[in-house]
N, C-alpha and C. Protein backbone atom coordinates (compact mmCIF):
# COMPACT_ATOMS: atom_id res chain seq x y z
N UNK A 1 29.14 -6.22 21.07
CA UNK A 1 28.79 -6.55 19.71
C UNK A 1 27.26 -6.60 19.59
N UNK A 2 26.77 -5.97 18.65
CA UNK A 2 25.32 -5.93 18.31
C UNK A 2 24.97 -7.45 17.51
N UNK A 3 24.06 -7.86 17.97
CA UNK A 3 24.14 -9.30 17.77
C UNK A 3 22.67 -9.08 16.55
N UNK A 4 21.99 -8.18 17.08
CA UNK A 4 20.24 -7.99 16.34
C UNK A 4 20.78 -7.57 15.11
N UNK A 5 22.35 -7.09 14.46
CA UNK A 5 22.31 -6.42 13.26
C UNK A 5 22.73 -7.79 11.89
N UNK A 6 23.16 -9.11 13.23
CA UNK A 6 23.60 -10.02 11.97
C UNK A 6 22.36 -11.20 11.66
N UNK A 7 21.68 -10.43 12.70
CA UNK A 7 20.27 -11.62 12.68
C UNK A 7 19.66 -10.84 11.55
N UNK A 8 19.14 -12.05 10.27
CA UNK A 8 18.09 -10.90 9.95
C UNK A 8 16.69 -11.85 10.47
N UNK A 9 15.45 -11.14 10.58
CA UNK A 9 14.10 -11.26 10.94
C UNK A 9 13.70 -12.86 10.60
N UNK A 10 13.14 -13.35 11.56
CA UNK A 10 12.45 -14.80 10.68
C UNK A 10 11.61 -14.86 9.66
N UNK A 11 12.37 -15.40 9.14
CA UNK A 11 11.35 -15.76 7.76
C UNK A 11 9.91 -16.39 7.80
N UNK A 12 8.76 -15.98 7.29
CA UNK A 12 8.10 -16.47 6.84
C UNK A 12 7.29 -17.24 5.96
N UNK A 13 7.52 -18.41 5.52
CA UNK A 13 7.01 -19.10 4.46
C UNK A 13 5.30 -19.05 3.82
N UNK A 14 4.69 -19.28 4.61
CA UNK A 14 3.36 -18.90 4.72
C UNK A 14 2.85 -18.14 4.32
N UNK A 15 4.08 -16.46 4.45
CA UNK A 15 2.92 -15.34 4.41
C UNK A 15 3.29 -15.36 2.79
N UNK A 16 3.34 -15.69 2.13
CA UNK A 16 3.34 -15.23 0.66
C UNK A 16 2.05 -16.16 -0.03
N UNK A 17 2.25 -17.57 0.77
CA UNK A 17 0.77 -17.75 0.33
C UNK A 17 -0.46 -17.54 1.04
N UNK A 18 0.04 -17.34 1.96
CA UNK A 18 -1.58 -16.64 2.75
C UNK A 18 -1.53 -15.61 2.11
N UNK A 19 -0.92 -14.59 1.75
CA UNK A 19 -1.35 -13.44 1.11
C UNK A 19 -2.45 -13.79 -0.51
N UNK A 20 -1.57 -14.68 -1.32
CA UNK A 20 -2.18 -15.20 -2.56
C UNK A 20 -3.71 -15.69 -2.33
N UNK A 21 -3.42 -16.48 -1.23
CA UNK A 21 -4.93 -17.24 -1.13
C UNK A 21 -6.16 -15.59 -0.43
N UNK A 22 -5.91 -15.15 -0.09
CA UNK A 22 -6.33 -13.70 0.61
C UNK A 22 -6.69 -13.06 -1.10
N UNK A 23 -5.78 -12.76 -1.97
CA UNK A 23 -5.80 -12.22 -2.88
C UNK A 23 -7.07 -13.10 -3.84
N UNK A 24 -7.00 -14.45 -4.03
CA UNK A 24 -7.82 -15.28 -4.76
C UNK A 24 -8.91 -15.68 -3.85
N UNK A 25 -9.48 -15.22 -2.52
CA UNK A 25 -10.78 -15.14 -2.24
C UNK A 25 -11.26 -14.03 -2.68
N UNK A 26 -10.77 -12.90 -2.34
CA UNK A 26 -11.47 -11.67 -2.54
C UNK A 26 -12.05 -11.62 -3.74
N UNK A 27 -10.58 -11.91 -4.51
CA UNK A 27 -11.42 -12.08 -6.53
C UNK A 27 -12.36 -12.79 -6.62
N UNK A 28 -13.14 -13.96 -5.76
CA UNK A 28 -13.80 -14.80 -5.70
C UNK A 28 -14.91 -13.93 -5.66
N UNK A 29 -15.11 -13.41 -4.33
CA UNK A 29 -15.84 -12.41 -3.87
C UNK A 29 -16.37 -11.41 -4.74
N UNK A 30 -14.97 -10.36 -5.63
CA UNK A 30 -15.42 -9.98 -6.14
C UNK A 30 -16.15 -10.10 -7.59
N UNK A 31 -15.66 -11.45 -8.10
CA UNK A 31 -16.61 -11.89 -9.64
C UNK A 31 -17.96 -12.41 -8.79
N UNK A 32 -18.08 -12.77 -7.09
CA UNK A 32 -19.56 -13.44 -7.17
C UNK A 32 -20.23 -12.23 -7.55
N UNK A 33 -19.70 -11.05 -6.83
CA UNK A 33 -20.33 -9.82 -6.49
C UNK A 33 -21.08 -9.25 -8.06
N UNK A 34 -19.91 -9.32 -8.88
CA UNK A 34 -20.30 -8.79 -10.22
C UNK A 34 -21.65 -9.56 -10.60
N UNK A 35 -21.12 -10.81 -10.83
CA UNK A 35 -22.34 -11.41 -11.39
C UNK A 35 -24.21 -11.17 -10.85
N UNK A 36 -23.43 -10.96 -9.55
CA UNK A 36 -25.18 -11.06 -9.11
C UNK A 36 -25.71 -9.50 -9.22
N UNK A 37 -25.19 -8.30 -8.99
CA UNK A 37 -25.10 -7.19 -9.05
C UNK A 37 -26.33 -6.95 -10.75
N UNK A 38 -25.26 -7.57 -11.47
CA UNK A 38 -25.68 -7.91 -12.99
C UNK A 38 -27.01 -8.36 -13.19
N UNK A 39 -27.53 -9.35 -12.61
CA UNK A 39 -28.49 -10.19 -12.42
C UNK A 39 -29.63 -9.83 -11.64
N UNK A 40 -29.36 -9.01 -10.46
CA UNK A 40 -30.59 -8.69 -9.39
C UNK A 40 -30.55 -7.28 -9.27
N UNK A 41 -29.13 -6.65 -9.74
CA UNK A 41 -29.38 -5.48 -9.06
C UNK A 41 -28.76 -5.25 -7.14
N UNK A 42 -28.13 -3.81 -7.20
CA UNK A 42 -27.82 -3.69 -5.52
C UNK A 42 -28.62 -4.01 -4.53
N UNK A 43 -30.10 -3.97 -4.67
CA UNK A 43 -30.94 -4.44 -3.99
C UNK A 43 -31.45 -5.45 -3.82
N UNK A 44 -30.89 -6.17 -4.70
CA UNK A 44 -31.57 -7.56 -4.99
C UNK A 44 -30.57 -8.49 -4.63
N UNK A 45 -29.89 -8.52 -3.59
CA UNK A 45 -28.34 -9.10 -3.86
C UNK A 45 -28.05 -8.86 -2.32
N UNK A 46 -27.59 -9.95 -1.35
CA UNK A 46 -27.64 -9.74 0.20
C UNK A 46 -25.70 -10.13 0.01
N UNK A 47 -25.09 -10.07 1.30
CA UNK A 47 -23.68 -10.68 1.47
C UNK A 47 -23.64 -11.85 1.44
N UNK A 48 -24.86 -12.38 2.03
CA UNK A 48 -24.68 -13.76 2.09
C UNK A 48 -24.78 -14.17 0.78
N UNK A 49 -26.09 -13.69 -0.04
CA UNK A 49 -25.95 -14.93 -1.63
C UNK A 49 -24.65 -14.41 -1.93
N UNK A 50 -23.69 -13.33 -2.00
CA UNK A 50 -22.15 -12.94 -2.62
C UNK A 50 -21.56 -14.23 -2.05
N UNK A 51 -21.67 -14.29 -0.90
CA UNK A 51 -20.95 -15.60 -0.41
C UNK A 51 -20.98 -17.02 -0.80
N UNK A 52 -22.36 -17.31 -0.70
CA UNK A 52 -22.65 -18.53 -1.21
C UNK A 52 -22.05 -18.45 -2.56
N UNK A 53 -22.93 -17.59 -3.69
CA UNK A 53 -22.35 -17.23 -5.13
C UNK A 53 -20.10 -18.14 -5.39
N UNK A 54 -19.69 -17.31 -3.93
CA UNK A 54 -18.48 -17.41 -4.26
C UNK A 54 -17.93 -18.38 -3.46
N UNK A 55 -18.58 -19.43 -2.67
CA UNK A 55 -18.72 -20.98 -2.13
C UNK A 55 -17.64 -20.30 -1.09
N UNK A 56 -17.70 -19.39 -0.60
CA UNK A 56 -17.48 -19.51 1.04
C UNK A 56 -18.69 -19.11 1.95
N UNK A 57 -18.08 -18.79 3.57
CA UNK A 57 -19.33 -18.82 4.54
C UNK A 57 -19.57 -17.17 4.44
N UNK A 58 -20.42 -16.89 4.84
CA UNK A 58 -20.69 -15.41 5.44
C UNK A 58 -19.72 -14.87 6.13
N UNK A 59 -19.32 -15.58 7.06
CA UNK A 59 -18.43 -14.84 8.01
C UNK A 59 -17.08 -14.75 7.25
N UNK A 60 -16.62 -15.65 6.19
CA UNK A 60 -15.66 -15.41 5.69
C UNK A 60 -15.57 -13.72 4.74
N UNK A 61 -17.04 -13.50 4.30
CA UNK A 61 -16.80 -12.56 3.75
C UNK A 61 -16.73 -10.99 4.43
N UNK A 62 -17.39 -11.57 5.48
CA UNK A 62 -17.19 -9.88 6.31
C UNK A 62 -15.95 -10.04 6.75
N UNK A 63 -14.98 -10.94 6.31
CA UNK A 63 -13.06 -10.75 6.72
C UNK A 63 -12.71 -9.75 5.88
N UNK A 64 -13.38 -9.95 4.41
CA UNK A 64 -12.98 -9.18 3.74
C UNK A 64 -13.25 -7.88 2.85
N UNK A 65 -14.71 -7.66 3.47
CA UNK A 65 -15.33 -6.80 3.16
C UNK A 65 -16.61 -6.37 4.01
N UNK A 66 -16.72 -5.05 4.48
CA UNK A 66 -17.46 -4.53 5.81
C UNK A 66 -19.26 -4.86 5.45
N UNK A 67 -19.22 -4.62 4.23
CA UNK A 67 -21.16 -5.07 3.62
C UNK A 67 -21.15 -4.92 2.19
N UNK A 68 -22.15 -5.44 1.81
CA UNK A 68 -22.20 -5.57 0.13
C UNK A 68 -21.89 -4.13 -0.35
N UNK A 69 -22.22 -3.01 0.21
CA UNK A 69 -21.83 -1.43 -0.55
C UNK A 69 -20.50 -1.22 -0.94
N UNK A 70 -19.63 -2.11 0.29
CA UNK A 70 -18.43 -2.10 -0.15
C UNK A 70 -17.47 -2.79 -1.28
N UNK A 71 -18.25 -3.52 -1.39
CA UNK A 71 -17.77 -4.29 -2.54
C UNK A 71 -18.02 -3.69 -3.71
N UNK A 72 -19.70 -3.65 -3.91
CA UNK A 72 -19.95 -2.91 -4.81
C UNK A 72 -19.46 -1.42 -5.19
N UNK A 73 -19.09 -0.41 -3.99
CA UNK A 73 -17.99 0.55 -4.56
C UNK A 73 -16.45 0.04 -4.81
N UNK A 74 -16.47 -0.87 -4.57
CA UNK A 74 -14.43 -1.73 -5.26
C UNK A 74 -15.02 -1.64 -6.85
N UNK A 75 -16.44 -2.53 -6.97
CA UNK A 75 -16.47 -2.84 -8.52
C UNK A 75 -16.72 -1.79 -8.76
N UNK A 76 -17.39 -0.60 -8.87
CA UNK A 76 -17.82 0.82 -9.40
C UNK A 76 -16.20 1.35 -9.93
N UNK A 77 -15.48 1.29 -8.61
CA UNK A 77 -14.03 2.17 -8.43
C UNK A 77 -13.28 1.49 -10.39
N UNK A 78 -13.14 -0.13 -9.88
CA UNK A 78 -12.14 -0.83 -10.90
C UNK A 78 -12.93 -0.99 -12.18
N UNK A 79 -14.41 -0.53 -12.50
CA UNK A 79 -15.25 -0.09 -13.82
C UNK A 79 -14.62 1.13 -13.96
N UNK A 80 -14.88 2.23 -13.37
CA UNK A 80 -14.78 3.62 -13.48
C UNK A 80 -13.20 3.57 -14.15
N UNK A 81 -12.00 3.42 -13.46
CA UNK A 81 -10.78 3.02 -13.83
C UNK A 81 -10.51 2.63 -14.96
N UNK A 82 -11.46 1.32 -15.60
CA UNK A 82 -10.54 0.80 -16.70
C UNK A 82 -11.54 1.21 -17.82
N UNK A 83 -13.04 2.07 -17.61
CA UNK A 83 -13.61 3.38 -18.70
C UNK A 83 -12.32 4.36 -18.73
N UNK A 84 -12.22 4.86 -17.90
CA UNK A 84 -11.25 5.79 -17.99
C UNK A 84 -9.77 5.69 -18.73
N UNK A 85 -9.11 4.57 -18.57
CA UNK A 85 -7.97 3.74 -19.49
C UNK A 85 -8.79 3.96 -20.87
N UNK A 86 -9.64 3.16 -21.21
CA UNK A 86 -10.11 2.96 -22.74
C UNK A 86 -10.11 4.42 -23.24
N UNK A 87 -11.19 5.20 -22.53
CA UNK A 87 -11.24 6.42 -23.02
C UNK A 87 -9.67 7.55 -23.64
N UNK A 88 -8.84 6.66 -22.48
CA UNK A 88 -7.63 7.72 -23.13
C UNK A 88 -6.73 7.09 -24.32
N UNK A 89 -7.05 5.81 -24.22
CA UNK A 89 -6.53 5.58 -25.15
C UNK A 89 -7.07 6.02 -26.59
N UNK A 90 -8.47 5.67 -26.59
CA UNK A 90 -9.19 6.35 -27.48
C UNK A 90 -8.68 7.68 -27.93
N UNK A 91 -8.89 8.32 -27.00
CA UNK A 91 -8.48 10.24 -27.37
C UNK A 91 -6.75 9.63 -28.36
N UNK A 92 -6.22 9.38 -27.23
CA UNK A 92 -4.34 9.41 -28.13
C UNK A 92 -4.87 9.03 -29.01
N UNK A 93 -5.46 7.56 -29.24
CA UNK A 93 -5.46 6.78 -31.10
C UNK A 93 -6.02 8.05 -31.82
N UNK A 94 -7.01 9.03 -31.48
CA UNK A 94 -7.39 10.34 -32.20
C UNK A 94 -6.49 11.33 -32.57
N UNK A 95 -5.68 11.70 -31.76
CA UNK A 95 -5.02 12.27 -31.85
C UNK A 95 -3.81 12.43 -32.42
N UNK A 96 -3.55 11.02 -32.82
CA UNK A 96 -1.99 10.76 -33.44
C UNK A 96 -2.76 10.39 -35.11
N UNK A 97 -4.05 10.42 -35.44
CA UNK A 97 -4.51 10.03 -36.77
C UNK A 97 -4.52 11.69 -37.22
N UNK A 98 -5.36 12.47 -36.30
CA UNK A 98 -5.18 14.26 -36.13
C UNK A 98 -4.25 14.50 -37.11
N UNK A 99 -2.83 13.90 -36.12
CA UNK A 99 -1.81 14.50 -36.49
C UNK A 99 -1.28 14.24 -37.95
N UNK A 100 -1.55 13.17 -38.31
CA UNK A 100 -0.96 12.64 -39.29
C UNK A 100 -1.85 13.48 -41.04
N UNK A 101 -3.23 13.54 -40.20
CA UNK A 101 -4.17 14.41 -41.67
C UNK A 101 -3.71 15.82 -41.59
């Protein structure tokens, strides 16, 4: 009798909020990132003030991100993205008024 097919896997309780809390640093991370980006500029703006900015340590943030470029291409990526949403919506709302004249 296969005994591994009536077991199922141990559960983990944890990982759903370690994942959340993982999910709500990064956002941390990434609004410090915005703000200062905003404020100083890519150059003007180290990992560490992102960190401080987002009241964890340094080392917490290179868990979750390799150096400030990287972050700053996440925010470029999720700008670029939601221009791109507006814009189409734009065109359809044009296009269905088009249609209607």
């Amino acid at each position: 009798m296969d005994v591994s097919r009536r077991m199922s896997p141990p559960s983990n309780p944890t990982g759903g909020r370690r994942e959340a809390r993982t999910r709500a640093t990064r956002a941390r991370f990434l609004e410090a990132g915005r703000k200062l980006f905003a404020e100083h500029g890519l150059s003007g703006v180290t990992s560490h003030a992102i960190a401080e900015e987002a009241g964890y340590a340094a080392g917490t943030f290179y868990l979750h991100f390799k150096d400030k470029h990287v972050l700053f291409d996440e925010l470029a990526e999720a700008a670029a993205q939601a221009l791109e949403a507006r814009l189409l919506a734009v065109m359809a709302e044009k296009t269905e008024i088009a249609d209607i004249a």
